[in-house]
Protein backbone atom coordinates (compact mmCIF):
# COMPACT_ATOMS: atom_id res chain seq x y z
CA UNK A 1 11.63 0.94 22.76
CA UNK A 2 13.04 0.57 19.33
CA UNK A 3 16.46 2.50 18.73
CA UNK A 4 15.58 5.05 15.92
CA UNK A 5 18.27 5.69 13.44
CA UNK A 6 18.42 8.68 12.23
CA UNK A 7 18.26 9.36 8.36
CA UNK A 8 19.95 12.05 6.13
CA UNK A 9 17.93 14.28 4.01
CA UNK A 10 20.48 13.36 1.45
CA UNK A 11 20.30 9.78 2.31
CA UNK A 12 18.28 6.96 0.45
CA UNK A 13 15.74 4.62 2.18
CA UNK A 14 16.96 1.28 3.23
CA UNK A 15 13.77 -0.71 1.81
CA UNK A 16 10.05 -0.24 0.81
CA UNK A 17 8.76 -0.40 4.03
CA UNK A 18 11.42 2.11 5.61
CA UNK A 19 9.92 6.08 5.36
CA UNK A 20 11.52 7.48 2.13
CA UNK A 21 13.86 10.53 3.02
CA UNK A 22 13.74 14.03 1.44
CA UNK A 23 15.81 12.99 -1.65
CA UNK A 24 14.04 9.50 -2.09
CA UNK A 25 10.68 12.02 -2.46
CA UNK A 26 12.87 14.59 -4.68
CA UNK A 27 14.40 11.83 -6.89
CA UNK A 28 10.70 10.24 -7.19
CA UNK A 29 8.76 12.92 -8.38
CA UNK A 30 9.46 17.06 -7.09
CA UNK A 31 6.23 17.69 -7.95
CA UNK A 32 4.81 15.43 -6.03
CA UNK A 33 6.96 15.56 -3.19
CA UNK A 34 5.69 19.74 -3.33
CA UNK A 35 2.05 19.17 -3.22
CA UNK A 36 2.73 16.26 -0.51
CA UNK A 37 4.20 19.20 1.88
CA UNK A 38 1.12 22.24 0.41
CA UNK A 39 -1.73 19.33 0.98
CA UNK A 40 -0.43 18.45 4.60
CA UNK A 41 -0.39 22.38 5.42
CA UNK A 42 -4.16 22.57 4.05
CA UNK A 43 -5.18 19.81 6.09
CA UNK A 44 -3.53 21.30 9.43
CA UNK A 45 -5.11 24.47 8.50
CA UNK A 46 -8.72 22.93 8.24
CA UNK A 47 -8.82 21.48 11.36
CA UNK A 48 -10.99 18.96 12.99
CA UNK A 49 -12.02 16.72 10.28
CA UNK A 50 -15.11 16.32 12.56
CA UNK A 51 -17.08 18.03 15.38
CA UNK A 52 -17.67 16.47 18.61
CA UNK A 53 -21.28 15.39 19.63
CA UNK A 54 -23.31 18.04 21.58
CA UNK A 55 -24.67 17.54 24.75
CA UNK A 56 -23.39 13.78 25.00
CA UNK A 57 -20.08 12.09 26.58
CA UNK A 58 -17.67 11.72 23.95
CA UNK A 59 -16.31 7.96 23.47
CA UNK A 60 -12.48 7.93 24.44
CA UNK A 61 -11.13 4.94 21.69
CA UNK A 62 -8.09 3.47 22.18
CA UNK A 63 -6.20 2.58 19.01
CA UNK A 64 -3.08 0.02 18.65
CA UNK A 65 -1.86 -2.30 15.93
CA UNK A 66 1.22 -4.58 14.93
CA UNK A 67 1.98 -5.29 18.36
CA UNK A 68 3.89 -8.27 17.49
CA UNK A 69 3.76 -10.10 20.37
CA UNK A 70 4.88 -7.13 22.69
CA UNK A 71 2.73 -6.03 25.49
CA UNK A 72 2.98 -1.81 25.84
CA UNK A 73 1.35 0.61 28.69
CA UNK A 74 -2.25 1.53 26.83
CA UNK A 75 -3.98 4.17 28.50
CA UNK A 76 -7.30 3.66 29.68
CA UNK A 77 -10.66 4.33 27.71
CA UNK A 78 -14.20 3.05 26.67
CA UNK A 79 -12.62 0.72 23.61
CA UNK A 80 -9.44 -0.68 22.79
CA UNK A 81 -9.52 -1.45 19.03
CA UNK A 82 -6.29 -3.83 17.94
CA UNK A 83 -6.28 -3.81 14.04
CA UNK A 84 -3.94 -6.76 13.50
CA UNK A 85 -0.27 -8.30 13.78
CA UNK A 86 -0.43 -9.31 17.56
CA UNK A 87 1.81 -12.25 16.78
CA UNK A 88 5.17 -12.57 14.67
CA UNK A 89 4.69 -16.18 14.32
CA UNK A 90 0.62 -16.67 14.18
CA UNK A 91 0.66 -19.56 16.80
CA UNK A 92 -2.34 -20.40 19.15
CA UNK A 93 -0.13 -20.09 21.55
CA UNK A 94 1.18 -16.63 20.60
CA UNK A 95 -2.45 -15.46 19.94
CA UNK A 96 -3.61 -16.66 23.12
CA UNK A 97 -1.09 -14.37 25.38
CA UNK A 98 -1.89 -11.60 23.29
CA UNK A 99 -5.65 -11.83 23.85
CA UNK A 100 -4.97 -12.68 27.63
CA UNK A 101 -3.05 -9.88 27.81
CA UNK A 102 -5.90 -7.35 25.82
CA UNK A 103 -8.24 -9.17 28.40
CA UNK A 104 -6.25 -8.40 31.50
CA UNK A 105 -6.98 -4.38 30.63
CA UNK A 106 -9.50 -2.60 32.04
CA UNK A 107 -11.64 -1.04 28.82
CA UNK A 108 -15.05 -1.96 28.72
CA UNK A 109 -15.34 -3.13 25.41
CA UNK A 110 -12.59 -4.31 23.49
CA UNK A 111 -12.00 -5.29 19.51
CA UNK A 112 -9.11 -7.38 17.61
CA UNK A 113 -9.13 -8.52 14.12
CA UNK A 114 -6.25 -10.42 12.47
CA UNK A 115 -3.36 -9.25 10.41
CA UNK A 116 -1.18 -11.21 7.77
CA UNK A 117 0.89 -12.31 10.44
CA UNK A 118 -1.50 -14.02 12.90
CA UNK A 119 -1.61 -17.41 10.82
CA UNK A 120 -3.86 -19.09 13.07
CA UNK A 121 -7.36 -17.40 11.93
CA UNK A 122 -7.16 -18.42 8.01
CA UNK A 123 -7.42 -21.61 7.65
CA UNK A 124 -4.84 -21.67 4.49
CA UNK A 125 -2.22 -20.36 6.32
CA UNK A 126 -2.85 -22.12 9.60
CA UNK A 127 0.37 -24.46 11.00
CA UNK A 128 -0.79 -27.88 11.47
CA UNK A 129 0.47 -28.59 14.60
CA UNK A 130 -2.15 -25.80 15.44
CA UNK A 131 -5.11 -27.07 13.95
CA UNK A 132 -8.86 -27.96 15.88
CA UNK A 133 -6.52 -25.77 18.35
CA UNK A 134 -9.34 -22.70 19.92
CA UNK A 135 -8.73 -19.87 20.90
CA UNK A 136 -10.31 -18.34 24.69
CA UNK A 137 -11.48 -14.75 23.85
CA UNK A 138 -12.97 -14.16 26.83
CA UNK A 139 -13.90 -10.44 27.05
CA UNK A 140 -12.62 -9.41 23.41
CA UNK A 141 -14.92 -9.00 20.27
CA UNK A 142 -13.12 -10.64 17.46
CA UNK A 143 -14.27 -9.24 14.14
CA UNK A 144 -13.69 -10.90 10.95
CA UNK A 145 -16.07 -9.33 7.92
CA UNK A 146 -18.40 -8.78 10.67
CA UNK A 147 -20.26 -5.97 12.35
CA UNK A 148 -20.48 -5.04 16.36
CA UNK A 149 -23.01 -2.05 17.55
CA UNK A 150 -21.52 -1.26 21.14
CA UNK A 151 -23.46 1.50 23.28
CA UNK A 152 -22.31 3.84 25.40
CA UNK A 153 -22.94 6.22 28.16
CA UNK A 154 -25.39 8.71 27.64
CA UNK A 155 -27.73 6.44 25.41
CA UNK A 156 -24.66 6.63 22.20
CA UNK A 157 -23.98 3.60 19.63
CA UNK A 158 -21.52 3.12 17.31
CA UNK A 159 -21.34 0.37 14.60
CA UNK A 160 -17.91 -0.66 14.14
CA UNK A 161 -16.67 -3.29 11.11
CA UNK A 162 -13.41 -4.75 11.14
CA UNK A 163 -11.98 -6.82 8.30
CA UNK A 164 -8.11 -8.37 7.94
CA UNK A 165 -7.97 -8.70 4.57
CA UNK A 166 -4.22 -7.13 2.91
CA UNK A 167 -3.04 -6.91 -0.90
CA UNK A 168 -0.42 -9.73 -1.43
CA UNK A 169 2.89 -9.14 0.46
CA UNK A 170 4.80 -12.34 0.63
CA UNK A 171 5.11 -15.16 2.69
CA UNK A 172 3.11 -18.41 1.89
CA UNK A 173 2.32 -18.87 5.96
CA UNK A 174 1.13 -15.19 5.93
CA UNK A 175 -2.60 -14.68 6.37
CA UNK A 176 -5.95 -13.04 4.37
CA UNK A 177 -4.04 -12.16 1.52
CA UNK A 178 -5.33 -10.85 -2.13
CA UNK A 179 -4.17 -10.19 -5.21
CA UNK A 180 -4.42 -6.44 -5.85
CA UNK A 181 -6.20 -6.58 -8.83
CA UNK A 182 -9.14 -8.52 -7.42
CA UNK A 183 -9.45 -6.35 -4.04
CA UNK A 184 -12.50 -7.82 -1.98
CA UNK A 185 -13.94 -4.79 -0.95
CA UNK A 186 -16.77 -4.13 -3.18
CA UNK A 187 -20.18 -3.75 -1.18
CA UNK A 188 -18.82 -5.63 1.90
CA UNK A 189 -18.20 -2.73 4.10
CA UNK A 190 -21.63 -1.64 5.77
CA UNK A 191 -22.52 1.60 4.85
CA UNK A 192 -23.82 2.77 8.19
CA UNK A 193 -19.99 2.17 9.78
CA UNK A 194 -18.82 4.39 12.15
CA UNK A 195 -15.31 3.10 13.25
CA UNK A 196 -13.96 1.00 10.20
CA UNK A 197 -10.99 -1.39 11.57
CA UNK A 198 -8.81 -3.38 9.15
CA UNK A 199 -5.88 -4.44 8.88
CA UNK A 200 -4.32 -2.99 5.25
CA UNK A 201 -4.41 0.94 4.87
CA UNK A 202 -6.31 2.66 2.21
CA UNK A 203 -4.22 3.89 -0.51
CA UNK A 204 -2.43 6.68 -0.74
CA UNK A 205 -2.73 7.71 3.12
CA UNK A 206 -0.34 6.71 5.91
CA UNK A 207 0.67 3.64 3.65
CA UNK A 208 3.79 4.69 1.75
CA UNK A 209 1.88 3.90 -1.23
CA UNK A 210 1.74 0.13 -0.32
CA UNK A 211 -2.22 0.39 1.05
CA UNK A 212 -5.44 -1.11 -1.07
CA UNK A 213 -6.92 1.11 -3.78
CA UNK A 214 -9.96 -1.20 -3.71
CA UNK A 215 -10.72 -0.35 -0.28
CA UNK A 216 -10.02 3.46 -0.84
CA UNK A 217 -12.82 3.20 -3.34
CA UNK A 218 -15.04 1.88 -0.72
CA UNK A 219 -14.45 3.64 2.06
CA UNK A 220 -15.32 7.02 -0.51
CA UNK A 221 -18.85 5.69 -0.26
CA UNK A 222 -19.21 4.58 3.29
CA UNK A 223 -17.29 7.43 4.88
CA UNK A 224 -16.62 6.14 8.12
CA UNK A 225 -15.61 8.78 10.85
CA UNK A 226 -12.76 6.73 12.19
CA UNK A 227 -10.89 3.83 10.19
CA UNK A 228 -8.33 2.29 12.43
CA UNK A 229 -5.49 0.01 10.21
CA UNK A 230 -1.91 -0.83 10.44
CA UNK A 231 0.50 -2.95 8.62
CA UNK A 232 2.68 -0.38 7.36
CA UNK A 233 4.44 0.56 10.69
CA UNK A 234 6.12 3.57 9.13
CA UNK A 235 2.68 5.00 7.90
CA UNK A 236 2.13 5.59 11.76
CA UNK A 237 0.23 8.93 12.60
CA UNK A 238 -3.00 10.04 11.61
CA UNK A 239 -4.94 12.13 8.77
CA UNK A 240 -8.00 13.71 8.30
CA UNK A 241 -10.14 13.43 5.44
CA UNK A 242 -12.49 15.70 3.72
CA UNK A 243 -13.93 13.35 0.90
CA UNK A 244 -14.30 16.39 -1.43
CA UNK A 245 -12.40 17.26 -5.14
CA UNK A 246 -9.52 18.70 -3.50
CA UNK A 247 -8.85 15.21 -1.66
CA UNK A 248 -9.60 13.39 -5.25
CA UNK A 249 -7.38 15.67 -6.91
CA UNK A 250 -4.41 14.18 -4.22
CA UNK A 251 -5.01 11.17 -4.72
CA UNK A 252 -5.04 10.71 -8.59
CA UNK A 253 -1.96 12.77 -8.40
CA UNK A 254 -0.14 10.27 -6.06
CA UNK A 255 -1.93 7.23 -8.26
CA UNK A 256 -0.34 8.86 -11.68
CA UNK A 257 3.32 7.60 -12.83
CA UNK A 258 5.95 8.89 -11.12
CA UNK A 259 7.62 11.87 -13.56
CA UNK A 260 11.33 12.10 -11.65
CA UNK A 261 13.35 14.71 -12.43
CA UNK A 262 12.90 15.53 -15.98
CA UNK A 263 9.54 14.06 -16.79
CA UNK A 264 7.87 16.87 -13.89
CA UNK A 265 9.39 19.68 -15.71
CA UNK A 266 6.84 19.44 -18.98
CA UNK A 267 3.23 19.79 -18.57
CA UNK A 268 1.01 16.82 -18.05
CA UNK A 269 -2.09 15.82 -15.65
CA UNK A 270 -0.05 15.60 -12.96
CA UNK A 271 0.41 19.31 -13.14
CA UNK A 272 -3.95 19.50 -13.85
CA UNK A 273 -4.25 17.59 -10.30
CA UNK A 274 -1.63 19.90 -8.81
CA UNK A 275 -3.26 22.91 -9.65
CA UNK A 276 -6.79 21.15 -8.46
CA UNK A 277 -5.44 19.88 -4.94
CA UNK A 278 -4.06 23.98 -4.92
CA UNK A 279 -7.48 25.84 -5.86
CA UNK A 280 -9.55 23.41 -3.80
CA UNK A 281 -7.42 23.29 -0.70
CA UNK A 282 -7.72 27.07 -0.43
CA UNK A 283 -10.99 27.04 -0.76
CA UNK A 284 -11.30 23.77 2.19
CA UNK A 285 -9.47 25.85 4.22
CA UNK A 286 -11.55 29.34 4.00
CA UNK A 287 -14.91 27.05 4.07
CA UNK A 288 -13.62 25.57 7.23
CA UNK A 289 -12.55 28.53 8.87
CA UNK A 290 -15.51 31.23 7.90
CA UNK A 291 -18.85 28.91 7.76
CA UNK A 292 -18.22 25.77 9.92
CA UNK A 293 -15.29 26.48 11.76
CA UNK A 294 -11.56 25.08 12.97
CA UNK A 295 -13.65 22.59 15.64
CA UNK A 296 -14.98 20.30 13.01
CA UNK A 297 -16.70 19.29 9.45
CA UNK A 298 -18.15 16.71 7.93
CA UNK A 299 -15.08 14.45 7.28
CA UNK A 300 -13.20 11.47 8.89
CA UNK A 301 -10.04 10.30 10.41
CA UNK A 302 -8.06 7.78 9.47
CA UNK A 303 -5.15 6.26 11.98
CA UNK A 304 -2.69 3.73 11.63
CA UNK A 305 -2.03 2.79 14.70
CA UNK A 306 0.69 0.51 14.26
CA UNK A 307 3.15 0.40 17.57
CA UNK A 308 6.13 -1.27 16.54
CA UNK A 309 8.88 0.93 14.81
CA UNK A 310 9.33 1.03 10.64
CA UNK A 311 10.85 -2.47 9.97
CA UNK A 312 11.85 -3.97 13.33
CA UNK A 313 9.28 -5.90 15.47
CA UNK A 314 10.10 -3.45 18.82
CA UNK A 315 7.95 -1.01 20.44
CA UNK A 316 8.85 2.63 18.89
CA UNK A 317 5.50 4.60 18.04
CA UNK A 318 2.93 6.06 20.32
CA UNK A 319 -0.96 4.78 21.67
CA UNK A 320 -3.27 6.99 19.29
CA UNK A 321 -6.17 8.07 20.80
CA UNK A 322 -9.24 9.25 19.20
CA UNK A 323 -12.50 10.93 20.92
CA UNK A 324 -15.72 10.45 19.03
């Protein structure tokens, strides 16, 4: 496992892709930093995004991501979804152990897209020493802009979609990159998805504001129950999501310029969405609780499931497991 270093509230964040501390948030924008804390209490408060099926054997799904060539104890389940980064180095070769390990596990079904890091499956960024090179999936569903419908015990389907795509991060040998202005997800993601797997978060959510607006547009109108992503290792964890005014109010808030110290103090929008994400969260919360109750609504999860820890390429976070 990872060593994790411990940061001071008082401390600043070593890079982008590090969690930003208590004063990196304070120094950013108070305001936003407040309604960050008020609109993770309404969400606990809520509850289950979702309710479980009635009368029918819930589907245990294993979720992991960002690997990075590092095989990990994964518990047992009906999938295993891997939404990208097996490799550091995108090599058939380093592919290949990765899928022989995924193979050697004992789900029934099992899914894998790409991430920017496995080179191998885009043909721009593929080495040449590892081209007309294949690839032995055996017992693995590899999804790339594709769709799956797996069944299930008790007569259940799910459709699940997985896509690699990521906004532009770097390297030239890195893989299924976009700019972020032209974002590839209009009308490509089916709107009868259940499980949504890529590789990228949506913005805004588990991403520390480095995920894919375009996609966060989509998945608004395809409302998946479960997306599964990684990429950002220190957006680990999971949120639920409500797809109602007091979840647009967050995230135009976190899309507005950041108003630091001074700039929060004077009214603007930001405050407008503040007050919003306020007044609709209490009223998410007493809708929840008095008509459909803590077990579940109508909304979604998202996970990133990525396993290694913030900015090194060793195991540090947990196997997230989801029940649908």
């Amino acid at each position: 496992m990872a060593k994790r270093n411990s940061q001071w509230p008082w401390s600043r964040r070593a890079n982008m892709f590090d969690p930003p501390t208590p004063l990196d948030r304070f120094l950013e924008s108070p305001l936003r930093a407040l309604i960050s804390i008020i609109y993770s209490v309404f969400l606990f408060l809520r509850g289950a995004p979702f309710k479980p099926p009635q009368h029918k054997i819930p589907v245990k799904i294993i979720c992991i991501s960002d690997t990075h060539t590092n095989t990990i104890p994964v518990p047992n389940g009906d999938v295993l979804i891997h939404a990208g980064d097996l490799t550091n180095a995108g090599t058939v070769k380093d592919i290949q152990s990765q899928l022989d390990w995924m193979a050697s596990l004992p789900h029934k079904e099992k899914i894998v897209i790409a991430g920017n890091h496995d080179s191998y499956f885009d043909p721009k960024s593929r080495r040449e020493e590892d081209k007309g090179k294949k690839l032995n999936f055996r017992n693995i569903h590899y999804l790339e802009h594709k769709a799956i419908t797996l069944k299930f015990k008790g007569g259940r389907k799910l459709n699940f979609f997985g896509a690699p795509d990521i906004p532009k991060c770097g390297g030239s040998d890195f893989a299924f990159q976009y700019e972020r202005e032209s974002a590839p997800w209009e009308n490509r993601i089916p709107l009868e998805t259940d499980v949504l797997i890529t590789h990228t978060p949506p913005r805004y959510h588990l991403d520390l504001n480095l995920g894919c607006a375009g996609l966060l547009e989509e998945i608004w109108l395809v409302k998946p129950r479960l997306h599964v992503f990684g990429h950002i290792h220190s957006g680990h964890g999971r949120e639920p999501v409500f797809w109602d005014q007091g979840q647009a109010a967050y995230e135009r808030l976190m899309g507005r310029s950041k108003g630091g110290l001074i700039k929060d103090i004077f009214p603007s929008m930001a405050w407008w969405d503040s007050l919003k994400v306020l007044w609709f969260g209490v009223k998410g919360v007493l809708w929840q609780r008095l008509m459909v109750g803590p077990r579940g609504g109508n909304g979604g999860l998202l996970v990133n499931a990525a396993i290694v820890w913030q900015s090194t390429t060793d195991p540090g976070n947990p196997v997230e497991i989801v029940e649908l």
